[in-house]
Protein backbone atom coordinates (compact mmCIF):
# COMPACT_ATOMS: atom_id res chain seq x y z
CA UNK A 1 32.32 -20.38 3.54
CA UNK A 2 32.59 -19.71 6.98
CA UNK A 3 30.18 -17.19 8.49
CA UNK A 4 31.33 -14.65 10.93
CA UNK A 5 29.54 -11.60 11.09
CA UNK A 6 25.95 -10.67 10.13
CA UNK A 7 24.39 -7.14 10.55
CA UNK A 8 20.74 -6.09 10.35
CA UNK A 9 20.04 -2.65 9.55
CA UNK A 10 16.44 -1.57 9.84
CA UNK A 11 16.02 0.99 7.34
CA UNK A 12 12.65 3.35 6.48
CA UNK A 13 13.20 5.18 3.05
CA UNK A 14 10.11 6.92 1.38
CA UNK A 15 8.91 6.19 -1.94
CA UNK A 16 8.20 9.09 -4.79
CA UNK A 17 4.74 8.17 -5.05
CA UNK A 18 2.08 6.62 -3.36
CA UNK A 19 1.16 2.90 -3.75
CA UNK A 20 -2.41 1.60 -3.45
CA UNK A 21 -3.92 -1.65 -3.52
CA UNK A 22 -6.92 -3.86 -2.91
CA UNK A 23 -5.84 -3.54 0.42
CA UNK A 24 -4.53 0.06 1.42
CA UNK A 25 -2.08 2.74 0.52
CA UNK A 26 1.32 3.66 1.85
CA UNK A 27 4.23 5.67 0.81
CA UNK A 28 6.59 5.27 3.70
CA UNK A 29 8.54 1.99 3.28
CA UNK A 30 10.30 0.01 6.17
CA UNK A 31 12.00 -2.88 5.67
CA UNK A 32 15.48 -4.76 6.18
CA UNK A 33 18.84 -5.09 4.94
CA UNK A 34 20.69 -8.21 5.90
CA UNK A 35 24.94 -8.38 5.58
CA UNK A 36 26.71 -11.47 5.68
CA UNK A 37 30.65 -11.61 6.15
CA UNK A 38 32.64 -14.53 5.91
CA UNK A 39 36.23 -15.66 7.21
CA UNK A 40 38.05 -13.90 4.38
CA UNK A 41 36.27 -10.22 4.66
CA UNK A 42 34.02 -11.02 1.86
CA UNK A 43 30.36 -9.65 2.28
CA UNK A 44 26.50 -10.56 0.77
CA UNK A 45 23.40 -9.03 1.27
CA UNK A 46 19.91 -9.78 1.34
CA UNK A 47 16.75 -7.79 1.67
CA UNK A 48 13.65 -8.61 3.12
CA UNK A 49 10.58 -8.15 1.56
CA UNK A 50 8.13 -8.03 3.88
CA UNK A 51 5.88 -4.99 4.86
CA UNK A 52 4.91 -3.01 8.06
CA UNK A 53 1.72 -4.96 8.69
CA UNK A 54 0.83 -7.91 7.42
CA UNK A 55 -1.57 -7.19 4.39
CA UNK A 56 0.29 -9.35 2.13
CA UNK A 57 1.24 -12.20 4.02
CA UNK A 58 1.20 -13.06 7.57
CA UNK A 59 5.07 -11.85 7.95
CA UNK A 60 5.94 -8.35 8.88
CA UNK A 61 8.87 -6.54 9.36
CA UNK A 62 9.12 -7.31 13.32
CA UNK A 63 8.31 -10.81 12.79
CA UNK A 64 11.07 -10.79 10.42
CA UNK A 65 13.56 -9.13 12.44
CA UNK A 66 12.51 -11.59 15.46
CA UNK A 67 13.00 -14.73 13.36
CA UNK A 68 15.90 -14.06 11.52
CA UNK A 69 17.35 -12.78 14.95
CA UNK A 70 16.14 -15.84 17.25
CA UNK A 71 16.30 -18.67 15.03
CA UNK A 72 17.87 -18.36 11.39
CA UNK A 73 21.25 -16.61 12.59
CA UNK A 74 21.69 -19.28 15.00
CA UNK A 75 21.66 -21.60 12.38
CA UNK A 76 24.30 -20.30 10.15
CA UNK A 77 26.79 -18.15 12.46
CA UNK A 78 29.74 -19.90 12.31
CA UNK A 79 28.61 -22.54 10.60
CA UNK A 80 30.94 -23.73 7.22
CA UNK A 81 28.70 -23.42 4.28
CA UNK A 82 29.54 -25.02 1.03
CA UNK A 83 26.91 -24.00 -0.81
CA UNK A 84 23.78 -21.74 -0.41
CA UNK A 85 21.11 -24.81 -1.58
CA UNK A 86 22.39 -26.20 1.94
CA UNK A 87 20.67 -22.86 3.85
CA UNK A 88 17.37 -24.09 2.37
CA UNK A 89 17.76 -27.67 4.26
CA UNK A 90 18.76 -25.76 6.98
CA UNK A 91 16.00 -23.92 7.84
CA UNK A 92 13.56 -26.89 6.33
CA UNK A 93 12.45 -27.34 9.74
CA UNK A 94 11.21 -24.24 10.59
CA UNK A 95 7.96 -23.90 9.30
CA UNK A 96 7.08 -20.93 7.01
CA UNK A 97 8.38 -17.32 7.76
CA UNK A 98 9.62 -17.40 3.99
CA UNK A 99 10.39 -13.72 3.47
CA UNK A 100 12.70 -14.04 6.63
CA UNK A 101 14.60 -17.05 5.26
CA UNK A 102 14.62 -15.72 2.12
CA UNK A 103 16.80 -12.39 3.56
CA UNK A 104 19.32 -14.31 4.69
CA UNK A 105 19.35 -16.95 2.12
CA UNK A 106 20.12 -14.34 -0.26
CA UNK A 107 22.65 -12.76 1.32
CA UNK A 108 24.84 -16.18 1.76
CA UNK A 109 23.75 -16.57 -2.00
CA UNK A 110 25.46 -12.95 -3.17
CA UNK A 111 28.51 -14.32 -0.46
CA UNK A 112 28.74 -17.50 -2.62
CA UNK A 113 28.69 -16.08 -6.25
CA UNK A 114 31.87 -13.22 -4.84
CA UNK A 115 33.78 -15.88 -3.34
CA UNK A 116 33.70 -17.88 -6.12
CA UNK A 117 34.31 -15.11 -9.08
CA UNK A 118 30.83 -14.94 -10.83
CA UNK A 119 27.73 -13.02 -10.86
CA UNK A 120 25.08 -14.02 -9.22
CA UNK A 121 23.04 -14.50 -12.32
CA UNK A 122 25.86 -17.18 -13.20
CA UNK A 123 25.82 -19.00 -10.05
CA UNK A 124 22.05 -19.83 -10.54
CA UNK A 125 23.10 -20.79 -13.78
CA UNK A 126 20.95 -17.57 -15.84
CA UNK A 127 22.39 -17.07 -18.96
CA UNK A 128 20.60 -13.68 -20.63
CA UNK A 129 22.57 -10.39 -20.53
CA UNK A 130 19.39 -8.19 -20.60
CA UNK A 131 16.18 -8.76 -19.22
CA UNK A 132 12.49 -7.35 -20.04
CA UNK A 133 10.69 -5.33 -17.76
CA UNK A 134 7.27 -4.17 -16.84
CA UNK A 135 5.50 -1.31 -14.73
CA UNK A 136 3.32 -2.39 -11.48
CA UNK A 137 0.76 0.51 -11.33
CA UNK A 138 -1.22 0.70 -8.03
CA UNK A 139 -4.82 1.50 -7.80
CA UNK A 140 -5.17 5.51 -8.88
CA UNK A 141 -8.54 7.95 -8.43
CA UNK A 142 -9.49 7.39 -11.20
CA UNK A 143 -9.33 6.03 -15.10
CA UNK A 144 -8.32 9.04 -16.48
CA UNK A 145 -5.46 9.20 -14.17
CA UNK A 146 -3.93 5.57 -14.36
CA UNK A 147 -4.39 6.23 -18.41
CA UNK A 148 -1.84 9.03 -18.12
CA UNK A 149 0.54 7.11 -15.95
CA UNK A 150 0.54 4.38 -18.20
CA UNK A 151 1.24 7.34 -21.15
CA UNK A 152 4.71 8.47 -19.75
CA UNK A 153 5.25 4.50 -18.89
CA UNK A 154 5.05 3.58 -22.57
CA UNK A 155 7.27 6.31 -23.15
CA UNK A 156 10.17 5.34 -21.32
CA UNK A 157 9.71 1.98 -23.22
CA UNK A 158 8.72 -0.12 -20.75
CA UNK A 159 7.37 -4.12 -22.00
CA UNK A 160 4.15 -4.74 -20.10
CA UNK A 161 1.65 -2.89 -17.76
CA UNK A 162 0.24 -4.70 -14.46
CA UNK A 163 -2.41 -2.28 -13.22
CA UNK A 164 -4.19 -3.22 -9.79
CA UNK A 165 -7.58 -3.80 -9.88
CA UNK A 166 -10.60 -4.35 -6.79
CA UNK A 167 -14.08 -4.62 -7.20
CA UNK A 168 -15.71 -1.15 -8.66
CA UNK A 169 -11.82 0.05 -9.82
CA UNK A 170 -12.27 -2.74 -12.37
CA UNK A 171 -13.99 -3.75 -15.62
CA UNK A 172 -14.53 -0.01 -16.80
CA UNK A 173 -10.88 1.11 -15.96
CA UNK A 174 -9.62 -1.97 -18.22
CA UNK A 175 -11.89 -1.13 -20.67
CA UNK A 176 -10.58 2.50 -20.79
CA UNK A 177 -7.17 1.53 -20.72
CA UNK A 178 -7.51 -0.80 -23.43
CA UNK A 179 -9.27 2.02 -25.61
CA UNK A 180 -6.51 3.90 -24.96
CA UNK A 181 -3.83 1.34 -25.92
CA UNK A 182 -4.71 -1.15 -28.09
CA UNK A 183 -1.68 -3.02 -28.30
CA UNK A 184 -0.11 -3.07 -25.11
CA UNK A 185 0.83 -5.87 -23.23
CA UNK A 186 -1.49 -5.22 -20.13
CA UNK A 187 -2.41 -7.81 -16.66
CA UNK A 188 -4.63 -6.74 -14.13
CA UNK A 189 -3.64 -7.82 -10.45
CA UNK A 190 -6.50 -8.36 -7.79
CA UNK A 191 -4.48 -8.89 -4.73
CA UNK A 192 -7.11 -11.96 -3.94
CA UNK A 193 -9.92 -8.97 -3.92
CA UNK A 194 -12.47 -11.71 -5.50
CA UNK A 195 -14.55 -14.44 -4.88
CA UNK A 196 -16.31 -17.11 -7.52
CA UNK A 197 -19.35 -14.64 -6.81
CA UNK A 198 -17.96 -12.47 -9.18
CA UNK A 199 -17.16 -14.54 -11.62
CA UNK A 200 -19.32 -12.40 -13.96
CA UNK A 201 -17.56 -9.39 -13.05
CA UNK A 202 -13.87 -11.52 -14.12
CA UNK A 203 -15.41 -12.66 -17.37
CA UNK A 204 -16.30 -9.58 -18.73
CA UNK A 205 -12.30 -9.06 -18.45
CA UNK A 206 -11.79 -11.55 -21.29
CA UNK A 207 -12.72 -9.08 -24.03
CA UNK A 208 -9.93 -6.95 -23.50
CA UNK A 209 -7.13 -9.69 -24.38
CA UNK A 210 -4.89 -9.21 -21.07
CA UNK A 211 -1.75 -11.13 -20.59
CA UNK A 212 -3.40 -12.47 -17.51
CA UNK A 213 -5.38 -12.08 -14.08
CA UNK A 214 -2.96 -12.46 -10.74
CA UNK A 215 -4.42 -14.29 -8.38
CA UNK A 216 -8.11 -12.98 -8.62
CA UNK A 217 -8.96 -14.89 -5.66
CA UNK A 218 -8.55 -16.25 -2.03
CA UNK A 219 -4.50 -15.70 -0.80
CA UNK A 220 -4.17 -19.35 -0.22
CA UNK A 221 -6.76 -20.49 -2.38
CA UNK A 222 -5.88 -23.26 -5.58
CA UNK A 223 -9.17 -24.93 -5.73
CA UNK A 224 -11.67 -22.17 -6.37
CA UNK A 225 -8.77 -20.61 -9.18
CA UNK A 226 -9.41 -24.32 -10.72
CA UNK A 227 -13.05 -23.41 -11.00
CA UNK A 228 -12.37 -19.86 -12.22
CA UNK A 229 -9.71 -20.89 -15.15
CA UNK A 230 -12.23 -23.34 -16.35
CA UNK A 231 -14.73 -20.23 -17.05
CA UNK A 232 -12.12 -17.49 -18.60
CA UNK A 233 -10.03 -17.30 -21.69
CA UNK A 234 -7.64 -15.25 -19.88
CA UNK A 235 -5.11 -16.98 -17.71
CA UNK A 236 -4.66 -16.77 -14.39
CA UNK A 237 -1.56 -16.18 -12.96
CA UNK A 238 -0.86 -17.13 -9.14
CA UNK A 239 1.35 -15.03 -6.97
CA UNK A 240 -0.22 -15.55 -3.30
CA UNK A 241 -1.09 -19.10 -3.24
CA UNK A 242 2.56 -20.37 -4.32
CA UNK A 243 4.93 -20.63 -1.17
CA UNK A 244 6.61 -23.32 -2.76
CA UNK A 245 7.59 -26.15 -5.45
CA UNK A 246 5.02 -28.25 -3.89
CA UNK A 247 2.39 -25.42 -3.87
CA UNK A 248 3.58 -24.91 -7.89
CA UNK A 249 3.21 -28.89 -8.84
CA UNK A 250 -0.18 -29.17 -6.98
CA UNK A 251 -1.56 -26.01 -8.75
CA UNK A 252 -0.59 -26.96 -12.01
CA UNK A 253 -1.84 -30.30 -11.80
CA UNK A 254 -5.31 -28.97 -10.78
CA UNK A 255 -5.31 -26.50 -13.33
CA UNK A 256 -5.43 -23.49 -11.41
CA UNK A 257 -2.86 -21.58 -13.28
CA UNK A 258 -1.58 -21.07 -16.37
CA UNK A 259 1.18 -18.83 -15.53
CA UNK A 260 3.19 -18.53 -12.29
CA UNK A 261 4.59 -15.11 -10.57
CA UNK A 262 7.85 -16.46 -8.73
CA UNK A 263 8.84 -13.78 -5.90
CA UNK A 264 11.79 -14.75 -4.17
CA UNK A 265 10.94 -13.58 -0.55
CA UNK A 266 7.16 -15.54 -1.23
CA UNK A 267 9.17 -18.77 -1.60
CA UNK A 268 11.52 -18.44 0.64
CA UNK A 269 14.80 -17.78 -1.48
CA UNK A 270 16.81 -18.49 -4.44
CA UNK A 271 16.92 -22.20 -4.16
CA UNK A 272 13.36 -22.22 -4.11
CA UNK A 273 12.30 -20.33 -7.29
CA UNK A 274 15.09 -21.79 -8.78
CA UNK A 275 13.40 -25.39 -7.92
CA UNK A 276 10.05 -23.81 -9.24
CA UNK A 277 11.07 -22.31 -12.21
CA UNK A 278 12.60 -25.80 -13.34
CA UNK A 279 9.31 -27.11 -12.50
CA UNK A 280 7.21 -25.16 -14.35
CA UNK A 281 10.11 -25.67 -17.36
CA UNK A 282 9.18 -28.54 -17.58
CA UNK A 283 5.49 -28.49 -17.72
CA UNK A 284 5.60 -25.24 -20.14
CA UNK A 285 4.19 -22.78 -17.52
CA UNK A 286 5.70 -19.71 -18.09
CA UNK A 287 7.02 -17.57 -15.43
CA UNK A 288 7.51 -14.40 -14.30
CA UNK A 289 9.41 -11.87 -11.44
CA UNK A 290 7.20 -10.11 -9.42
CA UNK A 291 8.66 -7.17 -7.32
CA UNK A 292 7.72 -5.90 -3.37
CA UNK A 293 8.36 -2.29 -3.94
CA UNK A 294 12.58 -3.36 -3.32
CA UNK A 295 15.30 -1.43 -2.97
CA UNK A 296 18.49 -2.22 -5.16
CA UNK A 297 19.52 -4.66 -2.94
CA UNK A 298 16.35 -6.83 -3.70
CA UNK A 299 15.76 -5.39 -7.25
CA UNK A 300 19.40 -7.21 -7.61
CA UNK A 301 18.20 -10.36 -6.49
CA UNK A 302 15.36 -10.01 -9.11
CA UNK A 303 17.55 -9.10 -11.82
CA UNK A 304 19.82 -12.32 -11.68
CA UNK A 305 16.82 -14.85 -11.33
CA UNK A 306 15.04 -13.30 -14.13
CA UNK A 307 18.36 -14.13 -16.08
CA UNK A 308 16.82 -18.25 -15.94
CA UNK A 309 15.38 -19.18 -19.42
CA UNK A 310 12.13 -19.66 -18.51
CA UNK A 311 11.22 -16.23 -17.48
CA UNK A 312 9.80 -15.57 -20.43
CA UNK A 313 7.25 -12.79 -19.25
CA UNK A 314 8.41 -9.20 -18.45
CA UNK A 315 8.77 -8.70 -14.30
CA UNK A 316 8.37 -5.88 -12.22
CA UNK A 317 11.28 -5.00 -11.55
CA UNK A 318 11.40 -1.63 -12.82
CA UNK A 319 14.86 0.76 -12.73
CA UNK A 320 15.52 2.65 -9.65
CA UNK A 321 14.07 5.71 -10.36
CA UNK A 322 10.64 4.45 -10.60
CA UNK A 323 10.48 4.25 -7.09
CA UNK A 324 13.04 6.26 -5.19
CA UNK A 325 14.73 9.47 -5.44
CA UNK A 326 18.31 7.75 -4.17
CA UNK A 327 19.05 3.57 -4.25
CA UNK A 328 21.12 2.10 -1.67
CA UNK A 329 23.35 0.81 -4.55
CA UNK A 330 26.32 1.93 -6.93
CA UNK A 331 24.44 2.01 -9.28
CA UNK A 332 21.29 2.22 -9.24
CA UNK A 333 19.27 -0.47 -11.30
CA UNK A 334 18.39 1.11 -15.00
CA UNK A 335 15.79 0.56 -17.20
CA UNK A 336 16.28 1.35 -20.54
CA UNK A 337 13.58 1.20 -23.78
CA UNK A 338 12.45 -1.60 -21.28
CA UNK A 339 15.58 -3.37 -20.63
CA UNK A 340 17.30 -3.92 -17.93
CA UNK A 341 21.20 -5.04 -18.30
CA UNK A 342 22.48 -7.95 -16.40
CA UNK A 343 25.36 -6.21 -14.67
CA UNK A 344 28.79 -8.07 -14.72
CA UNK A 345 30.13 -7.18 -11.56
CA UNK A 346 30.72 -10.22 -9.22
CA UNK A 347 27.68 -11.28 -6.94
CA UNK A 348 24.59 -9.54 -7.43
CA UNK A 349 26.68 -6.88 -9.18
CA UNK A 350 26.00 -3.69 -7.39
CA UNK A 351 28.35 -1.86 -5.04
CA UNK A 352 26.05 -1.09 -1.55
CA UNK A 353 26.20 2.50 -0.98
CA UNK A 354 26.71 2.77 2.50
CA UNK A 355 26.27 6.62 2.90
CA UNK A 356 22.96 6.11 1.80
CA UNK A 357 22.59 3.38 3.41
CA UNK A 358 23.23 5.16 7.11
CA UNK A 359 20.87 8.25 5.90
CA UNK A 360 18.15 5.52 6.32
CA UNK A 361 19.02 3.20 8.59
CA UNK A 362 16.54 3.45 11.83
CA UNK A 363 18.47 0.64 13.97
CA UNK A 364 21.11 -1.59 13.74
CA UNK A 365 21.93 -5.24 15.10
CA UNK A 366 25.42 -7.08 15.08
CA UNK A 367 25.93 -10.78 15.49
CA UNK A 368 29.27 -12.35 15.86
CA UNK A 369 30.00 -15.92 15.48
């Protein structure tokens, strides 16, 4: 593959509802859409997931748009590309600025499948033709509320509940929720809200038999997680703290985690949470696809990765709908009785819908090799 052409749209769509956190609440999403085109015509895109300011992570949208701009396009514009693991060893040297990599990682990844007739599930070598999916519930006013939400959610059929959580919107909300539905599969996420202070607080969350806790504490924290798993039944899952394979291999051995979220933009692309999810194979961690609030170029991405055997946990990525009132694909992702199906389509299966597309794009930047 030879790379040509890449475009950056900067696009700003608004959500249905509101999304709260540990951290904050927004509804207004900005974020970027990346298009790769080879020698031949043929196009992939990526999305990054990273938000307006950094509460997440350290990367933002502008630091995105300024790395992928000044140093990753450089590195691939008309550059022959055999396959997209080689993108990864390209931009090895640059240290972190993972969501950024990951956006145009992906697209080169969606430019490989096309080119060579498969999805992109099949070119990372994902073999399941639906997956199981999940509902990420932000932080609502109050118990009665989120209890509702999660009501309709069950309805529509969806596998698991992950329900934010910060210290006072905690123990009493799970307990509610779990009065409420028994059975469920339910997770509370902290959003690193926690420290071993409150390790009281997170023990009185073992009597309500949750799938797990995501990362309870410190963002880049494995050590004091090691401490915490060794006082709780539940298991801790790590989303924050895992950039990487080596980030994965060094948690598990310290027994930090018991379960691992893999986000693709977190890692720093497909190569990477492919790497990890072999990984954690192998040392029976089970895994799981956490979303960033995507549009359906993203929830794509998710979709094929969560097609790898050893995502054995429902993600987040949740149909469309969920979140917007009109995708930026043909068509939109669709959950149904909890199930997503793998679409068949070459790539990551999903025609871009350009009108839309333009409806929402803020700004635009071309690059020509």
């Amino acid at each position: 593959m030879l790379i040509k052409e890449i475009t950056i749209r900067k696009m700003k769509m608004t959500m249905k509802f509101p999304f709260s956190t540990s951290f904050g609440t927004f509804q207004d999403k900005e974020f970027l859409l990346l298009e790769v085109t080879d020698e031949l015509g043929n196009t992939g895109w990526g999305e990054s997931t990273a938000f307006h300011s950094p509460w997440y992570n350290e990367e933002t949208l502008e630091t995105n748009l300024h790395m992928i701009r000044d140093f990753l396009i450089p590195l691939v514009l008309n550059k022959e590309i055999a396959h997209p693991d080689e993108v990864n060893e390209l931009f090895a040297p640059l240290r972190k600025n993972n969501m950024a990599k990951a956006t145009v990682e992906g697209a080169i990844w969606d430019l490989y499948a096309k080119r060579n007739q498969m999805t992109l599930a099949q070119a990372l070598g994902g073999t399941a033709e639906k997956i199981e999916v999940g509902i990420s519930i932000g932080i609502q006013k109050s118990a009665e509320d989120l209890i509702e939400l999660v009501r309709g959610y069950v309805a529509e059929g969806y596998k698991r509940m992950k329900v934010k959580i910060k210290p006072g919107f905690d123990v009493n909300v799970i307990k509610a929720l779990r009065e409420a539905f028994p059975e469920i599969p339910l997770m509370a996420d902290a959003n690193s809200a926690y420290t071993l202070d409150d390790i009281d607080v997170l023990k009185q969350l073992d009597e309500f038999n949750l799938t797990m806790i995501e990362q309870p504490l410190a963002s880049d924290d494995i050590i004091d997680h090691a401490k915490l798993q060794k006082e709780l039944k539940t298991p801790i899952c790590l989303d924050e703290s895992i950039h990487s394979l080596e980030d994965a291999r060094k948690a598990i051995e310290l027994g930090s985690t018991k379960i691992i979220n893999i986000k693709i933009g977190r890692v720093g692309g497909l190569t990477e949470s492919k790497k990890i999810h072999d990984y954690c194979m192998e040392h029976d961690i089970p895994v799981w696809c956490g979303g960033m609030l995507e549009s359906g170029i993203g929830r794509a991405h998710n979709v094929a990765l969560t097609t790898l055997p050893n995502f054995i946990l429902p993600g987040d990525t949740a149909g469309s709908s969920r979140y917007w009132e009109e995708d930026v694909i043909t068509p939109e992702v669709v959950a149904e009785d909890g199930y997503i199906t793998v679409p068949t389509n070459y790539g990551i299966g999903y025609e871009p819908n350009i009108e839309v597309m333009n409806r929402y794009t803020i700004d635009t930047f071309y690059f020509k090799g």
